[in-house]
Protein backbone atom coordinates (compact mmCIF):
# COMPACT_ATOMS: atom_id res chain seq x y z
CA UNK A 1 8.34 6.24 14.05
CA UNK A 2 9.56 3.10 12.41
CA UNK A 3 9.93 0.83 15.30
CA UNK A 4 12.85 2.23 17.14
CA UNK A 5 12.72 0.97 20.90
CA UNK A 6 13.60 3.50 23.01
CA UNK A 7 11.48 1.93 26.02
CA UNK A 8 11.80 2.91 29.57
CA UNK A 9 11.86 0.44 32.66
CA UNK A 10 9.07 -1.15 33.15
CA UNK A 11 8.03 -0.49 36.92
CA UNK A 12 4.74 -2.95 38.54
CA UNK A 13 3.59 -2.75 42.23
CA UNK A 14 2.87 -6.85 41.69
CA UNK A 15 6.52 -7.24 41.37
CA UNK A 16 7.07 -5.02 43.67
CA UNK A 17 4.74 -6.83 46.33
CA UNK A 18 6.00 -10.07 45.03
CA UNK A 19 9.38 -9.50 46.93
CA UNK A 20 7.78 -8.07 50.10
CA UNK A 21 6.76 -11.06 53.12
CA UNK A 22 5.86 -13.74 49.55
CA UNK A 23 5.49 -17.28 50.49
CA UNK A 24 8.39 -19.09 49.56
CA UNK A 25 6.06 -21.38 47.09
CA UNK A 26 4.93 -18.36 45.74
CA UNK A 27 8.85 -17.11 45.00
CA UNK A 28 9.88 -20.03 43.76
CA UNK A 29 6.84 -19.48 41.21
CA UNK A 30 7.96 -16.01 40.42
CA UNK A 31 12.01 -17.20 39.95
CA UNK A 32 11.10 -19.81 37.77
CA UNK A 33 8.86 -17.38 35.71
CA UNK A 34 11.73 -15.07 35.29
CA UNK A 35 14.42 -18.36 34.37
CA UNK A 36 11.50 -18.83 32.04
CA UNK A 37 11.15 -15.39 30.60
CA UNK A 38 15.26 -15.04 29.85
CA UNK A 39 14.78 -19.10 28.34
CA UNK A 40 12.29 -17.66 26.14
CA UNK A 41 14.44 -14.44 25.01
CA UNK A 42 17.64 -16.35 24.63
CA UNK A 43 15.62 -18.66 22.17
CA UNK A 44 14.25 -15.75 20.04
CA UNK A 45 15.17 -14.87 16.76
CA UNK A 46 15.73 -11.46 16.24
CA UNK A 47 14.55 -9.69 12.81
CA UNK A 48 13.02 -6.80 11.23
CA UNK A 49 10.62 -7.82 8.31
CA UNK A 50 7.66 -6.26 6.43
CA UNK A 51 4.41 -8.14 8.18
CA UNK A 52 3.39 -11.67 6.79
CA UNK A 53 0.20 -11.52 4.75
CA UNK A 54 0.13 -7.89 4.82
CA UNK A 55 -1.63 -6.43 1.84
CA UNK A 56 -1.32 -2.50 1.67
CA UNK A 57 -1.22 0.33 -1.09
CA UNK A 58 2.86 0.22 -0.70
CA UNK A 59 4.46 -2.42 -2.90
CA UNK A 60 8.16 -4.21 -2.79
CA UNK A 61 8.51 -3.17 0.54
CA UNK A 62 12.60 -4.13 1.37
CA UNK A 63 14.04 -2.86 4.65
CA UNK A 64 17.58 -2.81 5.74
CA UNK A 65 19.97 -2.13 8.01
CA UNK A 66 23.48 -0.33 8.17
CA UNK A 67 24.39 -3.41 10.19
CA UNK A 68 23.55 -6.84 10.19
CA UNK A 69 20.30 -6.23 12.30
CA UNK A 70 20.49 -9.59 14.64
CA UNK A 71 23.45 -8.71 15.79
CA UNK A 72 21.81 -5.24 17.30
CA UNK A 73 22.08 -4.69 21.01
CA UNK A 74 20.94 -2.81 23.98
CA UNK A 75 22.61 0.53 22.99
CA UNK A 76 23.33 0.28 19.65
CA UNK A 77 22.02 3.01 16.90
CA UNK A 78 21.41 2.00 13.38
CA UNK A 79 20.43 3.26 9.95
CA UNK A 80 17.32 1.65 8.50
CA UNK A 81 16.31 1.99 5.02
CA UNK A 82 12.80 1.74 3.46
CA UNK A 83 12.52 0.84 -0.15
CA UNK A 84 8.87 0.56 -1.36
CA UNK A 85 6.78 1.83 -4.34
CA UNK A 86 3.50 4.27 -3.48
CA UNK A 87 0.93 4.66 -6.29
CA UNK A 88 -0.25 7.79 -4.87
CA UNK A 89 1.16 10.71 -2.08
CA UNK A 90 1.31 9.96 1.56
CA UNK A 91 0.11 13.59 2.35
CA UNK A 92 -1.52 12.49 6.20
CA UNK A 93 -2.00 9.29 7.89
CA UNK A 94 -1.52 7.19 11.12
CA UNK A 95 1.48 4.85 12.63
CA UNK A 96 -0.23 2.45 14.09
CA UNK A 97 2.45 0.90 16.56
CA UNK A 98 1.79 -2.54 19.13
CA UNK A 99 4.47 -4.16 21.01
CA UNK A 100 4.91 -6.69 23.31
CA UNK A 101 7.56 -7.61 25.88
CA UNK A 102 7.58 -11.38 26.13
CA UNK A 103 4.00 -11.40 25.73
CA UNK A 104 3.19 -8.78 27.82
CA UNK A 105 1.38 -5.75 25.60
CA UNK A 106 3.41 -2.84 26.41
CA UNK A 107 2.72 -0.10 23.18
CA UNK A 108 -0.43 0.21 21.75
CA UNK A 109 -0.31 3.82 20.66
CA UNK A 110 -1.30 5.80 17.58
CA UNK A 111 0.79 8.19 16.02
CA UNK A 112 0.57 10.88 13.32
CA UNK A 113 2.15 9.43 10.58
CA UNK A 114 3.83 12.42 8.71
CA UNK A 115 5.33 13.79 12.37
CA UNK A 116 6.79 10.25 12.31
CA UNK A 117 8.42 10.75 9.12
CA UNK A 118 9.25 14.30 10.06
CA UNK A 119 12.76 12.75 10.29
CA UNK A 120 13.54 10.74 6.80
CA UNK A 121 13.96 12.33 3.39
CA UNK A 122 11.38 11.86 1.70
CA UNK A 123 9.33 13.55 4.72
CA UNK A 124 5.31 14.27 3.67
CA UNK A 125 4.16 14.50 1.15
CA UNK A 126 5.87 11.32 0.41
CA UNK A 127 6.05 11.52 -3.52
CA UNK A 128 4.02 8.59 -5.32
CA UNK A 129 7.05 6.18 -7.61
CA UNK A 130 9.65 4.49 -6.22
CA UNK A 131 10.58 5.85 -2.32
CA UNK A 132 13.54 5.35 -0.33
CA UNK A 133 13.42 6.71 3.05
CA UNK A 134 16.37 6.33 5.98
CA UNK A 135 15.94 6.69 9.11
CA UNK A 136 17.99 6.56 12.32
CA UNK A 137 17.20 4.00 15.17
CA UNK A 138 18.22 2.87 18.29
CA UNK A 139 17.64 0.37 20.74
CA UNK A 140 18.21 2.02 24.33
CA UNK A 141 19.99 0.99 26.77
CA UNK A 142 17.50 0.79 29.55
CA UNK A 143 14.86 -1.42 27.74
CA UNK A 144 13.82 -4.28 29.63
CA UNK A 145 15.07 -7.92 28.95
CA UNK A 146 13.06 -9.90 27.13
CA UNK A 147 11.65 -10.45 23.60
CA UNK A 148 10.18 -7.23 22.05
CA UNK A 149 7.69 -8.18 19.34
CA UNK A 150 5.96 -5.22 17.86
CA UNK A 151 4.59 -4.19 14.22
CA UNK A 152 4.35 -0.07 12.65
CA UNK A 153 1.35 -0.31 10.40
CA UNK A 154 1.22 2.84 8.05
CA UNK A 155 -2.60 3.81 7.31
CA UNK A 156 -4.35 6.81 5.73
CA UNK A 157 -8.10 6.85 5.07
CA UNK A 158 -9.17 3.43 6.77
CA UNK A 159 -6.73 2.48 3.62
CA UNK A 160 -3.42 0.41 4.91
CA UNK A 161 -0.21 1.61 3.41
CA UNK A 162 2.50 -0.68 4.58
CA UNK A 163 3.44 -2.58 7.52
CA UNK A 164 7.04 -3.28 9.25
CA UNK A 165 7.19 -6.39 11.47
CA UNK A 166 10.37 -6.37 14.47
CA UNK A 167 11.49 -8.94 16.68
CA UNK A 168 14.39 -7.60 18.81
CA UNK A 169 15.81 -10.39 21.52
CA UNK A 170 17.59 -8.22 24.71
């Protein structure tokens, strides 16, 4: 799936022994963490971008939104269009997707890419030429707070198609 967050609370026994008999050195630690953590979000820059440096088969990659995307929210759905020219047929492959919250890895998962794009139009085989794809997104309302940082990387063959960098600030 092009990176569409639909994340679910994150839930960690540390935290959760954290607020049961802690030190009160060892709170104060934890309170100024979290200050820290919502400092850091606040700060972020939120943006959806085809990865620096990226070489792949898939050229003039342009993605955009339905709505200006750093104004997106917790809750909000969105339309996001992929423009990019294939020289040959996506006809199997992986999505590669890695994300982090704050810094913490939370996705490192490997998808089938044409289930993925089981949803746009062009689904697979994705015709070589010129392809515009849209696809419907959404950034759900129970995803933690924090600065989501993840990348999709399209493969097929040990051969790198394209890849779609987001930053999403909640």
């Amino acid at each position: 799936t092009p990176i569409a967050f639909t994340t679910s609370p994150l839930t960690s026994p540390s935290i959760q022994t954290l607020t049961n008999s802690t030190p009160p050195t060892m709170m104060f630690r934890a309170v100024f963490l979290a200050a820290f953590c919502v400092a850091a979000a606040s700060a972020c820059t939120q943006q959806i971008s085809p990865c620096d440096g990226f070489t792949g088969t898939a050229t003039n990659l342009k993605i955009t939104t339905d709505v200006p995307f750093d104004s997106l929210k917790k809750g909000d759905t969105y339309k996001m269009t992929l423009e990019y020219d294939l020289p040959a047929p996506i006809t199997k492959g992986h999505d590669i997707v890695k994300g982090t919250l704050s810094g913490i890895p939370v996705v490192n998962q490997d998808d089938n890419l044409c289930d993925d794009l089981s949803a746009a139009k062009p689904s697979c085989p994705v015709p070589a030429g010129h392809v515009v794809q849209v696809f419907d997104a959404s950034i759900s309302s129970d995803t933690p707070s924090g600065t989501l940082d993840a990348t999709s990387t399209w493969t097929d063959d040990g051969k790198d198609i394209l890849c779609i960098h987001t930053t999403i600030c909640v």
